[in-house]
N, C-alpha and C. Protein backbone atom coordinates (compact mmCIF):
# COMPACT_ATOMS: atom_id res chain seq x y z
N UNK A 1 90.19 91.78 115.93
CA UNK A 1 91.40 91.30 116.59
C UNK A 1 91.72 89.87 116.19
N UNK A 2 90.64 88.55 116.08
CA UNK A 2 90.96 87.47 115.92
C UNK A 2 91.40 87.76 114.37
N UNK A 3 91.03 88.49 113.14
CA UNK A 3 91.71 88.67 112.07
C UNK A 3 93.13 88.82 112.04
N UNK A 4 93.13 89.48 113.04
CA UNK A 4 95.14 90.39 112.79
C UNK A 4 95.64 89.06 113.08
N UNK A 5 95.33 87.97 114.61
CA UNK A 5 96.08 86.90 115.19
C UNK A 5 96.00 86.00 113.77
N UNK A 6 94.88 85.31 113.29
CA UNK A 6 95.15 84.88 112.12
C UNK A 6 96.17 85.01 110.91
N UNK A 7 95.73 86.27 110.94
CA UNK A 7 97.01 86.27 109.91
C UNK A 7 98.39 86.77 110.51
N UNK A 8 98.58 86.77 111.91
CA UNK A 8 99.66 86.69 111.96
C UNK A 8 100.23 85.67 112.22
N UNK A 9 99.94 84.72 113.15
CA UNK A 9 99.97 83.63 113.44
C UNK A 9 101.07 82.56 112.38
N UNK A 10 100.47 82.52 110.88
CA UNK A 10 101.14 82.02 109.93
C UNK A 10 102.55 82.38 109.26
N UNK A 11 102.88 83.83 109.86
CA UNK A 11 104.07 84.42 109.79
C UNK A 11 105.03 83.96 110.38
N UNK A 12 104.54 84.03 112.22
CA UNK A 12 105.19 83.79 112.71
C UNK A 12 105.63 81.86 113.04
N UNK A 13 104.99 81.48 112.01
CA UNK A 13 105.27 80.19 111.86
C UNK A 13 106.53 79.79 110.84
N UNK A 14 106.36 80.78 109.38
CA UNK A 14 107.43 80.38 108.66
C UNK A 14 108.37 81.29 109.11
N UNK A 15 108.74 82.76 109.67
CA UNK A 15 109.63 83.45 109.98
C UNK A 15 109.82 83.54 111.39
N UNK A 16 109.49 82.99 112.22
CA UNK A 16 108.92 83.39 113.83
C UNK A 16 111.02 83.49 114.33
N UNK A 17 111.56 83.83 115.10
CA UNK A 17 112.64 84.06 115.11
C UNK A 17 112.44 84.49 116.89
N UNK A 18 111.97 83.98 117.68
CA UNK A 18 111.74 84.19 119.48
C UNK A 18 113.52 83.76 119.73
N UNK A 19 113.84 82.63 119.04
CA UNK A 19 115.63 82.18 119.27
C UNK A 19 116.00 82.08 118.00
N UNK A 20 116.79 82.91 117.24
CA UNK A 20 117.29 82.50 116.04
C UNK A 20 118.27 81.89 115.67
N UNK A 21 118.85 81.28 117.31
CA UNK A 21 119.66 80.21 117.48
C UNK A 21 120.14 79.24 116.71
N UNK A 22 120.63 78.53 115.68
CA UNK A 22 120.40 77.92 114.78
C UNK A 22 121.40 76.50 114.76
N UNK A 23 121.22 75.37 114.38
CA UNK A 23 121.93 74.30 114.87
C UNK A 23 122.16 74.16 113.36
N UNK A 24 123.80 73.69 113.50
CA UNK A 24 124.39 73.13 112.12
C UNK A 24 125.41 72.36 112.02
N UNK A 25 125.36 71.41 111.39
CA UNK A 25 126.24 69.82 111.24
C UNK A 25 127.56 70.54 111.18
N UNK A 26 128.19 69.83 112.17
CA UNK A 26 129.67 70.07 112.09
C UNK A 26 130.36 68.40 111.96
N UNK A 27 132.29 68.69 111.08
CA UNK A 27 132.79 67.70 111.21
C UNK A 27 132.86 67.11 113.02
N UNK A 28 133.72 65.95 112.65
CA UNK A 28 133.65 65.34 113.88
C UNK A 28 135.34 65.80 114.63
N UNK A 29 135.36 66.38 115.72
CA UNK A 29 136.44 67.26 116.39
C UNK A 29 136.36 68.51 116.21
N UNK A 30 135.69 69.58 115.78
CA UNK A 30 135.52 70.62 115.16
C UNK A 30 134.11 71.10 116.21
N UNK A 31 134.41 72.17 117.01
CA UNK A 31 133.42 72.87 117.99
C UNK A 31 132.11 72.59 117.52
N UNK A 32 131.16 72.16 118.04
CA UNK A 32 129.73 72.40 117.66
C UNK A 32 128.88 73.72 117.71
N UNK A 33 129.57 74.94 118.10
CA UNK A 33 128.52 76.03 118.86
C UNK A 33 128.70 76.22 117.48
N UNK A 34 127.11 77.04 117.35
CA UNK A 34 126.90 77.56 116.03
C UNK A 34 127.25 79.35 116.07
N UNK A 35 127.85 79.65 115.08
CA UNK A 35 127.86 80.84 114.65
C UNK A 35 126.53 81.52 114.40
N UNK A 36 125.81 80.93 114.61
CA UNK A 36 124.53 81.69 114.58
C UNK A 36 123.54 82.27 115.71
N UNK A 37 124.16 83.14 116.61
CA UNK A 37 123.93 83.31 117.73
C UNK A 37 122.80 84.74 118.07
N UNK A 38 122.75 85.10 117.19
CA UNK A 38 121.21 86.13 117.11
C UNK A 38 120.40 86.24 117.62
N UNK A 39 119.69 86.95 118.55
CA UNK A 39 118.32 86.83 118.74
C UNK A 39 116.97 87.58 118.47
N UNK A 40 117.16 88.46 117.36
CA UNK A 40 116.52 89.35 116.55
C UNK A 40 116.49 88.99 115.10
N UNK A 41 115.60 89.15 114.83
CA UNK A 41 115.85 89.36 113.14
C UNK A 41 115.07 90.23 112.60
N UNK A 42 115.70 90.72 111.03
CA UNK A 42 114.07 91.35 110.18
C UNK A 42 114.76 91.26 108.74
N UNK A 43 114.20 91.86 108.02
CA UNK A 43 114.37 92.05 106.75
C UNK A 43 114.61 93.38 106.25
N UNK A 44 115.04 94.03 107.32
CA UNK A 44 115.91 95.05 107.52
C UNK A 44 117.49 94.99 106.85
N UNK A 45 117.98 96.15 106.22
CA UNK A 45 118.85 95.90 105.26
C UNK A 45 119.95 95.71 106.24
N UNK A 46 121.44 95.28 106.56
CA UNK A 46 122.55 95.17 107.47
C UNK A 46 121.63 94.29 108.95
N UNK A 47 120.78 93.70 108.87
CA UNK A 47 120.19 92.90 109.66
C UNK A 47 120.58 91.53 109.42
N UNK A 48 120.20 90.98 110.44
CA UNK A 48 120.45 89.20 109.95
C UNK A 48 118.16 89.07 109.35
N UNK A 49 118.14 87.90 108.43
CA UNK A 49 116.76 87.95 107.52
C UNK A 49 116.56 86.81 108.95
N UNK A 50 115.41 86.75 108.96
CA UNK A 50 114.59 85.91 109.50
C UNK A 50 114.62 84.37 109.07
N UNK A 51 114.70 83.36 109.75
CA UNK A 51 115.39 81.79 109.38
C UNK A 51 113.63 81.35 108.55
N UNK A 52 113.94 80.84 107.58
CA UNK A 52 112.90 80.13 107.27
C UNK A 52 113.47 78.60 106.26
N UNK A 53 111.75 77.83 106.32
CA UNK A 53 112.10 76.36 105.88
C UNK A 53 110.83 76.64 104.78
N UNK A 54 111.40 75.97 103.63
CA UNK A 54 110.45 75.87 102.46
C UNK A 54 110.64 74.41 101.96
N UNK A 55 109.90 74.11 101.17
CA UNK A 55 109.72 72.72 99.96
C UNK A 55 110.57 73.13 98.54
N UNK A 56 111.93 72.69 98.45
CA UNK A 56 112.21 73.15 96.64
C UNK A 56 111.40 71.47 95.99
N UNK A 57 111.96 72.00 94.65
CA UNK A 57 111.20 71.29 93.62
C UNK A 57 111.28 69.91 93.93
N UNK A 58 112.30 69.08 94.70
CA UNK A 58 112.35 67.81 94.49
C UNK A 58 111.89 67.49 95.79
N UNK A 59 111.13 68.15 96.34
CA UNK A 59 110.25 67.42 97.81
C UNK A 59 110.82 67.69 99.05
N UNK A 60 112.29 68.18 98.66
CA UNK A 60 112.98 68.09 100.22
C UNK A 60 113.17 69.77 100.56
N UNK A 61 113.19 69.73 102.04
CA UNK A 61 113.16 71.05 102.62
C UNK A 61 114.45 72.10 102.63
N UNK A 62 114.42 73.31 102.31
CA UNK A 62 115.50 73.90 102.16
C UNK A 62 115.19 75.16 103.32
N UNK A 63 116.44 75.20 104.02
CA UNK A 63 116.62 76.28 105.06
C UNK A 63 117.37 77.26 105.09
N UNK A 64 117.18 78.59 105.19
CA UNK A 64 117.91 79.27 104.62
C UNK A 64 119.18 79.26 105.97
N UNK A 65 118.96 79.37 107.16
CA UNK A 65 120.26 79.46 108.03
C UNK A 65 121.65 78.18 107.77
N UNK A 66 121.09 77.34 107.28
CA UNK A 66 121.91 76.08 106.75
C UNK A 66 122.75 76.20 105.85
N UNK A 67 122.63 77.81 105.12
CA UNK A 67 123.79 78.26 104.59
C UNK A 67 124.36 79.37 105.01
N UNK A 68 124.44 79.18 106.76
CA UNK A 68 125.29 80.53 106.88
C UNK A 68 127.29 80.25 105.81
N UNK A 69 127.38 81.05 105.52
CA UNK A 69 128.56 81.10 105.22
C UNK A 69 128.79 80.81 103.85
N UNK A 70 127.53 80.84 102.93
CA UNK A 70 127.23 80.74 101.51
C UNK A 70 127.19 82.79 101.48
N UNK A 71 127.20 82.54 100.14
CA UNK A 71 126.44 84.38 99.84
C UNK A 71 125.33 83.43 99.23
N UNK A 72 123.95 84.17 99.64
CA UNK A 72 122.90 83.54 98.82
C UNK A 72 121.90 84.75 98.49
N UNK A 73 121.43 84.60 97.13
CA UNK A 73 120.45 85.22 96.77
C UNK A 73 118.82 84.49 96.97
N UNK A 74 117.95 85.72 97.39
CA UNK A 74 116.71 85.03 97.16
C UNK A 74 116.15 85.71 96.18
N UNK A 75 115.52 85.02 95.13
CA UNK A 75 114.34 85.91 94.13
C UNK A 75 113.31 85.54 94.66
N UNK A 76 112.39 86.48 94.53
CA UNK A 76 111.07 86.08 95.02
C UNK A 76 110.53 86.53 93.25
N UNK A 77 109.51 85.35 92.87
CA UNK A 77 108.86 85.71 91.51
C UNK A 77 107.84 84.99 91.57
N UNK A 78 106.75 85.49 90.35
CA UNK A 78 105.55 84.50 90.27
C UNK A 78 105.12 84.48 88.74
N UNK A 79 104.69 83.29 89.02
CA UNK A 79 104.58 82.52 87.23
C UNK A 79 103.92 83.43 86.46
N UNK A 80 102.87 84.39 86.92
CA UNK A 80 102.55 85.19 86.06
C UNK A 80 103.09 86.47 85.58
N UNK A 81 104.22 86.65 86.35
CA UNK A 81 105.08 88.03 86.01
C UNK A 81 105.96 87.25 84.75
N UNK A 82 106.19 88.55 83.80
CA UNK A 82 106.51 88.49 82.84
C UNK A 82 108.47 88.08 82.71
N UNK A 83 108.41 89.42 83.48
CA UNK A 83 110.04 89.91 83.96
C UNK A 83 110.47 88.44 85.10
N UNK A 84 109.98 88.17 85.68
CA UNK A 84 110.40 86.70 86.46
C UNK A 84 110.45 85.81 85.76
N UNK A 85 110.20 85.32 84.73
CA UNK A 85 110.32 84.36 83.48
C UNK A 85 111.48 84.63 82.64
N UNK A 86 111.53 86.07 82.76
CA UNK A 86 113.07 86.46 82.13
C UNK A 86 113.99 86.22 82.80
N UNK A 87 113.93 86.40 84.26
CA UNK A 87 115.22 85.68 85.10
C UNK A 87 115.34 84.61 85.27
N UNK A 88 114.15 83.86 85.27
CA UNK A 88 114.56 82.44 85.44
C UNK A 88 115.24 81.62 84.44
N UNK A 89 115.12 82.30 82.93
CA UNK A 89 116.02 82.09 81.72
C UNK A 89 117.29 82.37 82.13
N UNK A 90 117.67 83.14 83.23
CA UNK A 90 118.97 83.23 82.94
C UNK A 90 119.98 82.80 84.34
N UNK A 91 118.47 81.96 85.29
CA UNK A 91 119.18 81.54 86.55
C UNK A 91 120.24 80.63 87.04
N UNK A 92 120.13 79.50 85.99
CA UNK A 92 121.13 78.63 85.70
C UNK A 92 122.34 79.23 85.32
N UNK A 93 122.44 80.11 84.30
CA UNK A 93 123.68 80.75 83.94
C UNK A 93 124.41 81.42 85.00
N UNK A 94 123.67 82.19 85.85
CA UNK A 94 123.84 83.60 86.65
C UNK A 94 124.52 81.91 88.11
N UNK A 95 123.83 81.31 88.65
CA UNK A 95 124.22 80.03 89.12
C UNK A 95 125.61 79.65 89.22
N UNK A 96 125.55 79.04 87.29
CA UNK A 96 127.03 78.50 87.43
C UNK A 96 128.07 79.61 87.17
N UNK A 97 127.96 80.63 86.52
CA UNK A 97 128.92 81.61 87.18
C UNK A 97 129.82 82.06 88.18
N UNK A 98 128.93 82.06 89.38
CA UNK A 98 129.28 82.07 90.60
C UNK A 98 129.58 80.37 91.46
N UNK A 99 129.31 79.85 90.57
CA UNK A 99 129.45 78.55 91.91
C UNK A 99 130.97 77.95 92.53
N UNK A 100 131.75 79.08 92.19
CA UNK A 100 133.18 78.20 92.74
C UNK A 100 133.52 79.56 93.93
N UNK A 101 132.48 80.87 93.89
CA UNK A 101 132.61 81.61 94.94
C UNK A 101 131.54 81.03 95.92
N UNK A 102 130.73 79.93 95.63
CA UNK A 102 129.75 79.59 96.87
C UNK A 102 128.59 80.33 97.15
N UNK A 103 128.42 80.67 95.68
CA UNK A 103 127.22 81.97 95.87
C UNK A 103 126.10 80.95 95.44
N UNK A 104 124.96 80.77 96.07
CA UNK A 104 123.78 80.00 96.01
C UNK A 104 122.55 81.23 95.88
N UNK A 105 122.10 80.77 94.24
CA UNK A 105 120.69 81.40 93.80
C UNK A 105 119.34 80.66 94.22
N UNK A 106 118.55 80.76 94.89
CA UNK A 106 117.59 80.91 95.43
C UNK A 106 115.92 81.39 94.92
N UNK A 107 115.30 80.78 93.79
CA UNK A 107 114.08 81.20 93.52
C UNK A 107 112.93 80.97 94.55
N UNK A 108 112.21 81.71 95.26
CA UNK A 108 111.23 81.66 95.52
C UNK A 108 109.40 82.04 95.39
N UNK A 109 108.83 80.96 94.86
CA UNK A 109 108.05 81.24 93.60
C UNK A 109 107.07 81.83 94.71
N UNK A 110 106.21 82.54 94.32
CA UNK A 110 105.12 82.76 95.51
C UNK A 110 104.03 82.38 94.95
N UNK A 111 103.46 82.77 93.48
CA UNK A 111 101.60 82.96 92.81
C UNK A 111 102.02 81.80 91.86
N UNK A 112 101.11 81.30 91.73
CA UNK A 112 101.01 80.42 90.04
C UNK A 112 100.49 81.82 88.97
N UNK A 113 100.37 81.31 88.17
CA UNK A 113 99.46 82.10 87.05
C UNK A 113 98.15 82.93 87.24
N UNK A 114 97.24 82.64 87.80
CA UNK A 114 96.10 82.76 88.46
C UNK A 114 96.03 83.51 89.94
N UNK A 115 97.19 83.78 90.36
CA UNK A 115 97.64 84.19 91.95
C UNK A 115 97.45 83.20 93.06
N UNK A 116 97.34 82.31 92.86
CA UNK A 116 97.36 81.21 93.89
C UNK A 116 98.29 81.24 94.19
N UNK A 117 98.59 80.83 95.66
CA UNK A 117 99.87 80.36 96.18
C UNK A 117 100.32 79.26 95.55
N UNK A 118 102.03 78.89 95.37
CA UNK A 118 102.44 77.84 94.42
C UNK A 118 102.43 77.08 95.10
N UNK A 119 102.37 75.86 94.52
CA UNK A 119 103.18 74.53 95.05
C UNK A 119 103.96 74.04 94.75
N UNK A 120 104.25 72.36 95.00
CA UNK A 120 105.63 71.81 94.56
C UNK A 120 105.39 71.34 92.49
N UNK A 121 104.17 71.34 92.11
CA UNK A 121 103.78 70.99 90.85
C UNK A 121 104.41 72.38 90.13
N UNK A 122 104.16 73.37 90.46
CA UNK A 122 104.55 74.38 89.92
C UNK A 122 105.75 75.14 89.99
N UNK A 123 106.84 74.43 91.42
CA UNK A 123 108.38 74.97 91.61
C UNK A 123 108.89 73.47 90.39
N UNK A 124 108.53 71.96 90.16
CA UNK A 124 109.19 71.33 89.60
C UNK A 124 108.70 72.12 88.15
N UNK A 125 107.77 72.45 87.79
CA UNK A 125 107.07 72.69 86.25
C UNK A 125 108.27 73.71 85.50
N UNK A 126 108.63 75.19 87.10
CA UNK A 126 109.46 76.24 87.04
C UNK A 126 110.79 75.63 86.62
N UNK A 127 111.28 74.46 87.32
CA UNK A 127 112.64 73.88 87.23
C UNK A 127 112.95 73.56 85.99
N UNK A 128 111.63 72.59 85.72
CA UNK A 128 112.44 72.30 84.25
C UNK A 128 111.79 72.94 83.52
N UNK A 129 111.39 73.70 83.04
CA UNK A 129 110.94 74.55 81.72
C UNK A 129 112.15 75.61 81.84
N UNK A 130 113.15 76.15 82.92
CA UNK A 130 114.10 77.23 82.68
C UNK A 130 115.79 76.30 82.82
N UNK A 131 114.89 74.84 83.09
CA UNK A 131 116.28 74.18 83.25
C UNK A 131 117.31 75.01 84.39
N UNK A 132 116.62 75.07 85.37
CA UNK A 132 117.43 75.25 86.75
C UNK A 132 117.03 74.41 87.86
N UNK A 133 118.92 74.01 88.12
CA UNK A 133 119.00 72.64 88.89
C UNK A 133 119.06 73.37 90.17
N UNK A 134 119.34 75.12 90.81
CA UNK A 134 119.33 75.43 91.82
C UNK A 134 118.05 75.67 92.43
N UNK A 135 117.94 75.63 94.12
CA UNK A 135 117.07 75.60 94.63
C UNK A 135 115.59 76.42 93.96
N UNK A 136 114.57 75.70 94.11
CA UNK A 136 113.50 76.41 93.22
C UNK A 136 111.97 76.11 94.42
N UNK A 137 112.19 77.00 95.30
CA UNK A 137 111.06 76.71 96.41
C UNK A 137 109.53 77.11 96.24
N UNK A 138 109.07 76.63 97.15
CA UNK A 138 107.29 76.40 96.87
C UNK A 138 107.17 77.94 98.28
N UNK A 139 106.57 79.06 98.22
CA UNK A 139 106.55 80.14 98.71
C UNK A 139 105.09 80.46 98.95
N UNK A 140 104.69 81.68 99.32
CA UNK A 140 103.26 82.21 99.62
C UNK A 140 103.44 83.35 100.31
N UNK A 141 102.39 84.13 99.92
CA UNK A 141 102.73 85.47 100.25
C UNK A 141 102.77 85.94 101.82
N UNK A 142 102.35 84.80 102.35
CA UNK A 142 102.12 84.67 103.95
C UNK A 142 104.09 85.38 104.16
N UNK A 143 104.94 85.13 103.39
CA UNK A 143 106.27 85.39 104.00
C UNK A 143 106.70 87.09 103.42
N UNK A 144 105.39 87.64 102.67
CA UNK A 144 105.78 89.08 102.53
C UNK A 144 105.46 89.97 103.48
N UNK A 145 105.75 91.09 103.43
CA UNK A 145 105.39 92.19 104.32
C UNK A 145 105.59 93.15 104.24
N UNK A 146 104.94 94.60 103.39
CA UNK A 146 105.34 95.71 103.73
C UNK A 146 106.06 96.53 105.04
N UNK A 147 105.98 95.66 106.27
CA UNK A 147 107.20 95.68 107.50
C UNK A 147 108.18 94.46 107.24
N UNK A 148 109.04 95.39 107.50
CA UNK A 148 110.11 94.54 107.32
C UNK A 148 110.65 93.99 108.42
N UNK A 149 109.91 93.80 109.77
CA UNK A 149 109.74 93.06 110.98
C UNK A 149 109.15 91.96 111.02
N UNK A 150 107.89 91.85 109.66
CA UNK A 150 107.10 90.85 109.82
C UNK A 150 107.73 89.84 108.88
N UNK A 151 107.64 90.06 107.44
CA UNK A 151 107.80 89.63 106.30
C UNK A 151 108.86 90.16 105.09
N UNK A 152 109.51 89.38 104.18
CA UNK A 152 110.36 90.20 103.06
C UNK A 152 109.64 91.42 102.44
N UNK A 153 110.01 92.44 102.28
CA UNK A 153 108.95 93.12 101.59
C UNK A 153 109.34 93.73 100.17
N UNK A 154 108.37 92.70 99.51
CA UNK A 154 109.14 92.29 97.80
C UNK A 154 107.78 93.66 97.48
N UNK A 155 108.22 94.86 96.43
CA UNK A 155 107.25 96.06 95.88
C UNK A 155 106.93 95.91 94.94
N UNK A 156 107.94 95.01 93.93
CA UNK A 156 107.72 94.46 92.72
C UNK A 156 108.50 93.41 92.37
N UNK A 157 108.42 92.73 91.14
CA UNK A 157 108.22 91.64 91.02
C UNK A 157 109.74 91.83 89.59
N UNK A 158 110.21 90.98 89.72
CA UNK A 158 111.11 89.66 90.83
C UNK A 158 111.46 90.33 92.12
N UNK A 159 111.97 90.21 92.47
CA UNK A 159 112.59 91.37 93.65
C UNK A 159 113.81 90.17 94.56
N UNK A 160 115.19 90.98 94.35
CA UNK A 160 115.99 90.04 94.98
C UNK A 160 116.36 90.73 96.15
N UNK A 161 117.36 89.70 96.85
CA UNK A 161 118.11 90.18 98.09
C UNK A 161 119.18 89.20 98.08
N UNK A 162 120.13 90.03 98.30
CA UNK A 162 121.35 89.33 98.64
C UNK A 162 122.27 89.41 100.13
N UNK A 163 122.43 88.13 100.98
CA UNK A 163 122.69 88.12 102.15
C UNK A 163 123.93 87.52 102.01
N UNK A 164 125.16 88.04 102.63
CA UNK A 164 126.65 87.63 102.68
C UNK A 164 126.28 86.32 104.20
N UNK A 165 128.06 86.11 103.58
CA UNK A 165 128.70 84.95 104.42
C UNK A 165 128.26 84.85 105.88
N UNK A 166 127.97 85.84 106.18
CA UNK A 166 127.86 86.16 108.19
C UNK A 166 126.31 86.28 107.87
N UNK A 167 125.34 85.80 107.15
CA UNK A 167 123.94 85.98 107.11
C UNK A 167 123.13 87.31 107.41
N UNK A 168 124.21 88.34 106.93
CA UNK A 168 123.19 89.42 106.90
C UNK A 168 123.27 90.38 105.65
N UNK A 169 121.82 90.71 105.62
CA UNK A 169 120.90 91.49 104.35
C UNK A 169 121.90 92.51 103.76
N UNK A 170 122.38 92.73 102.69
CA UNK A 170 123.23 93.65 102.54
C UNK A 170 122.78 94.01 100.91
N UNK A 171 121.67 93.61 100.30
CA UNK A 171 121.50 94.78 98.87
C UNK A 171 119.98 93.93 98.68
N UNK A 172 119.88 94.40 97.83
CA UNK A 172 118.45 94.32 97.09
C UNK A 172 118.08 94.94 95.92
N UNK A 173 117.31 94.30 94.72
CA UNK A 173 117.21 94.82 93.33
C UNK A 173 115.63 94.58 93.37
N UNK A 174 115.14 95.34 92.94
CA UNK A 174 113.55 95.68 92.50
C UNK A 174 113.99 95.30 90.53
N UNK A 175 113.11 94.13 90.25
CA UNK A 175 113.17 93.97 88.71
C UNK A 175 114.31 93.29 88.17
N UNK A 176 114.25 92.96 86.72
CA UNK A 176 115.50 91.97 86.81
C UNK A 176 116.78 92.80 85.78
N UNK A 177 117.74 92.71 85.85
CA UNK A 177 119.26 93.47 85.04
C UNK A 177 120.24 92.39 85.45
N UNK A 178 120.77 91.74 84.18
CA UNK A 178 121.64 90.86 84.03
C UNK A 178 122.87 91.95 85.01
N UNK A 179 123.12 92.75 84.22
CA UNK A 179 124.28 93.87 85.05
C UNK A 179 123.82 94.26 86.76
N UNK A 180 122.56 94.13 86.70
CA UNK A 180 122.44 94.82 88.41
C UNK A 180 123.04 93.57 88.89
N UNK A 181 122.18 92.32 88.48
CA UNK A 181 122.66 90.98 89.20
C UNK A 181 124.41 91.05 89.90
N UNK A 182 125.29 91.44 88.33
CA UNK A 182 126.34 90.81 88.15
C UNK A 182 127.30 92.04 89.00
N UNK A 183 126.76 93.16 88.86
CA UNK A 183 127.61 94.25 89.75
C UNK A 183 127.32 94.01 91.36
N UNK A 184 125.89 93.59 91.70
CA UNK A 184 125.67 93.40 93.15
C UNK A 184 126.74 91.99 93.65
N UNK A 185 126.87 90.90 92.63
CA UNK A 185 127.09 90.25 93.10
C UNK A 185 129.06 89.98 93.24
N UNK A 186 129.28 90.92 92.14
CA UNK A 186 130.76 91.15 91.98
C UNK A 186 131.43 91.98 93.22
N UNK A 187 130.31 92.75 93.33
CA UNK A 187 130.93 94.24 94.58
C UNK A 187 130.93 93.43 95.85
N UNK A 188 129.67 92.27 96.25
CA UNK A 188 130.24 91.50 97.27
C UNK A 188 131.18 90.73 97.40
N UNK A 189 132.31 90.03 96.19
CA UNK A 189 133.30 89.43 96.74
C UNK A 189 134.16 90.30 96.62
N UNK A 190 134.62 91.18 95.94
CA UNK A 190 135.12 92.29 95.69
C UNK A 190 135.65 92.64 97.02
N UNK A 191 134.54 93.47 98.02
CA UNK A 191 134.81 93.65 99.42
C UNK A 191 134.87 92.79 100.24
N UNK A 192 134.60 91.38 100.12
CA UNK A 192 134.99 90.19 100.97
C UNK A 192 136.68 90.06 100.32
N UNK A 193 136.78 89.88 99.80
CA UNK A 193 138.39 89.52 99.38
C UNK A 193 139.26 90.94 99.88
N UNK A 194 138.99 92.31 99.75
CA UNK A 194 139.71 93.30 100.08
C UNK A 194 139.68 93.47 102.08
N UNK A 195 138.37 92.75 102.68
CA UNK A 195 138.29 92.39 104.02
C UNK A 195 139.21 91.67 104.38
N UNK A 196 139.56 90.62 103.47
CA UNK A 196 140.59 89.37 103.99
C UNK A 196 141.70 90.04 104.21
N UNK A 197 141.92 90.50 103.16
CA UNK A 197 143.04 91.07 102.41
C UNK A 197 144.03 91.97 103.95
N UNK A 198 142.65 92.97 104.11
CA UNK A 198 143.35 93.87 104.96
C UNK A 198 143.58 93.45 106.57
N UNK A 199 142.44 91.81 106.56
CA UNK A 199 142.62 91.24 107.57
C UNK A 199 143.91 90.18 108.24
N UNK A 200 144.75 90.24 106.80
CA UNK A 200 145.85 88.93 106.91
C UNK A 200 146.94 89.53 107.57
């Protein structure tokens, strides 16, 4: 029993979600209540993902609820996968592509080479050897989970997810395809713009 609390314990530290309540800088005259009013989460697909805080490459903390209202992708990869080295060649590109729709790419490294959990030596090492200036976080497998109550549950490696504007889970790619990327990520503004559309 003290095994299971152990290792759960650390979960519910980077994903723990009891209020997923979430506080976010607003201008000045402009309502403060946050749109982020949830009190469940998982990693359940049409779910809102679980709020978490990581280290990217340049020391400072990145949160994922701090972009409600971004589309953001997360990769989860590790330095020793082959195929995650291939995406990260092409993360910068795939990046500025999208950056005038507000779509924010998201690497999250989990293993070094060796399977260690990464650190920040090894998200800056990731940054500049693929020359990507977007977020490039320091991860550990403590945030996976074959339940998707507990943890992301990445089967293979890269493994993305893509969460729309209203912060919830809406696709996922096992492995990397310039085209899966670019169709997942096309079909979401695609139906955000035909939403507006039918909403005006």
């Amino acid at each position: 029993m003290l095994s299971i609390v152990k290792k759960v314990l650390p979960l519910l530290a980077v994903l723990g979600c009891s209020s997923c309540v979430g506080e976010l800088e607003v201008e000045e005259g402009v309502s403060n209540s946050s749109p982020i009013t949830w009190e469940s989460c998982s990693q359940s697909m049409g779910d809102h993902p679980c709020d978490f805080t990581l280290t990217d490459q340049a020391g400072d903390e990145w949160n994922l609820y701090d972009h409600y209202g971004s589309i953001v992708v997360l990769d989860f990869s590790a330095e020793w996968c082959g195929w995650c080295q291939v995406a990260a060649g092409t993360t910068q590109a795939l990046q500025d592509l999208y950056t005038d729709d507000d779509v924010i790419y998201v690497t999250i490294l989990v293993e070094d080479m060796y399977g260690q959990p990464a650190d920040i030596e090894l998200a800056q090492w990731w940054s500049d050897s693929f020359g990507i200036s977007a977020p490039v976080l320091v991860g550990s497998r403590d945030m996976l989970s074959a339940d998707e109550f507990v943890g992301w549950p990445v089967t293979g490696w890269p493994r993305f997810f893509f969460i729309d504007r209203e912060m919830t889970l809406v696709n996922s790619l096992n492995g990397y395809s310039d085209e899966g990327m670019i169709s997942i990520l096309d079909g979401m503004l695609v139906e955000e713009a035909m939403s507006e559309e039918s909403g005006s």
